[in-house]
N, C-alpha and C. Protein backbone atom coordinates (compact mmCIF):
# COMPACT_ATOMS: atom_id res chain seq x y z
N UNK A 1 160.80 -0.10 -90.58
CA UNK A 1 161.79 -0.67 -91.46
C UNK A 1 161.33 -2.06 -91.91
N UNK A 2 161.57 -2.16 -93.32
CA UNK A 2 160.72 -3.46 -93.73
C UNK A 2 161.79 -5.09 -93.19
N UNK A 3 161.43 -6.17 -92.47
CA UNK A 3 162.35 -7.20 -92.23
C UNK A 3 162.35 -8.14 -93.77
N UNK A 4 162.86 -7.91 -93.92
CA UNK A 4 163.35 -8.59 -95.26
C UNK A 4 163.20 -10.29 -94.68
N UNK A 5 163.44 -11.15 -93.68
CA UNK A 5 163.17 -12.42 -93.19
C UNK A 5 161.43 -12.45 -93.50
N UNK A 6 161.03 -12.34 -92.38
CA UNK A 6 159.39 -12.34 -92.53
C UNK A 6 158.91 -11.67 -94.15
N UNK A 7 159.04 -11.24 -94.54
CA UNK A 7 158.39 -10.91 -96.14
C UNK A 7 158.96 -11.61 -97.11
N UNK A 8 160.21 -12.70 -96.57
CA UNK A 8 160.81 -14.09 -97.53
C UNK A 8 159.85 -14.84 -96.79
N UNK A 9 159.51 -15.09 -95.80
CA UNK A 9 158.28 -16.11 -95.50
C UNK A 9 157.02 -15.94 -96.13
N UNK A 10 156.63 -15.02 -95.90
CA UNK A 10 155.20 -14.78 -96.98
C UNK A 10 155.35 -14.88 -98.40
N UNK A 11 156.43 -14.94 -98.86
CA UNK A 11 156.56 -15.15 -100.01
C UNK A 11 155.64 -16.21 -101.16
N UNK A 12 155.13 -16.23 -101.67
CA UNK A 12 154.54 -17.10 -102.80
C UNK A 12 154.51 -17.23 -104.13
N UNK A 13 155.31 -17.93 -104.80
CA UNK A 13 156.12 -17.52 -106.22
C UNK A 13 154.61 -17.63 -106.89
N UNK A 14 155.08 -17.02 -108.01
CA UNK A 14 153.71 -16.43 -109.05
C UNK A 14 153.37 -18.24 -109.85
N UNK A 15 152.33 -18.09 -110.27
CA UNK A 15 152.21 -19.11 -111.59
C UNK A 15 152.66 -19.00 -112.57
N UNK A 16 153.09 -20.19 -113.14
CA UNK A 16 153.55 -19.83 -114.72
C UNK A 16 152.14 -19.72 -115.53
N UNK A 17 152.66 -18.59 -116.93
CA UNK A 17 151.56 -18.46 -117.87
C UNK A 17 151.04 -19.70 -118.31
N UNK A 18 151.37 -21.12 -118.18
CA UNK A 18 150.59 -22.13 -118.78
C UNK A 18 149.36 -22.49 -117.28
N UNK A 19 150.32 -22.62 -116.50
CA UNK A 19 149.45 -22.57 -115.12
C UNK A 19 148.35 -21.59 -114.60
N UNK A 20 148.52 -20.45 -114.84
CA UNK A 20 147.70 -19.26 -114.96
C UNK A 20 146.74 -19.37 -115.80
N UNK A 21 146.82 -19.99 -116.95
CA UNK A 21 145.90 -19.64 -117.85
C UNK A 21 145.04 -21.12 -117.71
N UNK A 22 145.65 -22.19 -117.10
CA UNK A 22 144.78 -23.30 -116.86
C UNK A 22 143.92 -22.73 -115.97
N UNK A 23 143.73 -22.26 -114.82
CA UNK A 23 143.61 -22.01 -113.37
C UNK A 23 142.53 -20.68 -114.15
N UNK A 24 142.80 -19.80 -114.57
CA UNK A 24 141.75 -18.56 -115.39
C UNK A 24 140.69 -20.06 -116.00
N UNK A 25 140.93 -20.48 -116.93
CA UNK A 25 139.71 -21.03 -117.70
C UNK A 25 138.98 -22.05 -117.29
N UNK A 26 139.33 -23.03 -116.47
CA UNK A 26 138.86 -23.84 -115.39
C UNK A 26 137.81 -23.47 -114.59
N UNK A 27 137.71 -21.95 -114.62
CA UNK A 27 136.59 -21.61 -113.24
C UNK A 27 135.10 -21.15 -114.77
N UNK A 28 134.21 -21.51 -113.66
CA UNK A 28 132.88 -21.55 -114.44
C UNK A 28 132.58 -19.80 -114.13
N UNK A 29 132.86 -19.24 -115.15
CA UNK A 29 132.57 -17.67 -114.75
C UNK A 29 131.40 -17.74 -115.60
N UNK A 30 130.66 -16.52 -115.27
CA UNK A 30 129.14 -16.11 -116.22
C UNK A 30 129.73 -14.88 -116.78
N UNK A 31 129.46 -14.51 -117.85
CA UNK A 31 129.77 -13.26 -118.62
C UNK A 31 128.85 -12.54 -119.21
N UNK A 32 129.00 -11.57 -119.57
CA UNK A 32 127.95 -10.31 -120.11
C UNK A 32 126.65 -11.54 -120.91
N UNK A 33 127.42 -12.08 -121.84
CA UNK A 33 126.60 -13.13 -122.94
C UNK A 33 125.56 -13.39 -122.17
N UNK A 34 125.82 -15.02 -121.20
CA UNK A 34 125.44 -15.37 -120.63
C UNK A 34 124.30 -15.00 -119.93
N UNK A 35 124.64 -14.10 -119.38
CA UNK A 35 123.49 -13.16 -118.28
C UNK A 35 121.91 -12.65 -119.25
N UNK A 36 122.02 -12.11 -120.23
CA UNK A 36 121.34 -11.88 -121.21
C UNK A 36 120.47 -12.72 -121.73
N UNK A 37 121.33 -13.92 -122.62
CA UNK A 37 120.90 -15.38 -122.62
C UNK A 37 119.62 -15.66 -121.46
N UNK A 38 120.21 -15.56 -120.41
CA UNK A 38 119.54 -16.18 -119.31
C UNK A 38 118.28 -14.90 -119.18
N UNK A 39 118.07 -13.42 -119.38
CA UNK A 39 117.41 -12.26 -119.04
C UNK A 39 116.11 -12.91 -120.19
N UNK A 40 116.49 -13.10 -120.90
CA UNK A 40 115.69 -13.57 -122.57
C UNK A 40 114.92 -14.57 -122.30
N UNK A 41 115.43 -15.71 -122.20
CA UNK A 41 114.64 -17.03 -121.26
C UNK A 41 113.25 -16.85 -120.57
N UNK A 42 113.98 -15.97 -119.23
CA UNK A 42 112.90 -16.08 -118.14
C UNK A 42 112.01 -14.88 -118.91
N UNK A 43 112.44 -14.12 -119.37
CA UNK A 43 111.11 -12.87 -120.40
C UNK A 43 110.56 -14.08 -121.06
N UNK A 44 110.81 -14.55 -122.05
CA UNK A 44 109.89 -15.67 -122.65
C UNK A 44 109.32 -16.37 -121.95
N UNK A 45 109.69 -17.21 -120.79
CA UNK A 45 108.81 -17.78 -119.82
C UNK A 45 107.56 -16.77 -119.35
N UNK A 46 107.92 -15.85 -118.67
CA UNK A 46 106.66 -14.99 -118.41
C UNK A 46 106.03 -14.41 -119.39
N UNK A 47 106.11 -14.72 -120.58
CA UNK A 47 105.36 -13.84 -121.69
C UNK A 47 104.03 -15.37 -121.88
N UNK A 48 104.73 -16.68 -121.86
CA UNK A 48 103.95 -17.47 -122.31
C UNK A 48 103.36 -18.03 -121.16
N UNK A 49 103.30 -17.47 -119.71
CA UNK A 49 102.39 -17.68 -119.26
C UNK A 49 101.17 -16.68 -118.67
């Protein structure tokens, strides 16, 4: 049977969408682009040496 006390303790209210979306774009993620970008680079490095 679920205690309704203890699962109000764990509780942790959500972010708001302005907060959420600060907190999403703030983090330094790498993306598909990126990775590529970077695949291209090091091929050109080893081509010119």
């Amino acid at each position: 049977m679920i205690n309704f006390e203890e699962e109000l303790k764990k509780f942790n209210p959500s972010l708001e969408v302005e907060d959420a979306e600060e907190a999403i774009y703030n983090q330094d993620l790498t993306d598909m682009a990126d990775l590529l970008v970077k695949m291209l680079k090091e091929s050109e490095e080893k081509k010119e040496q």
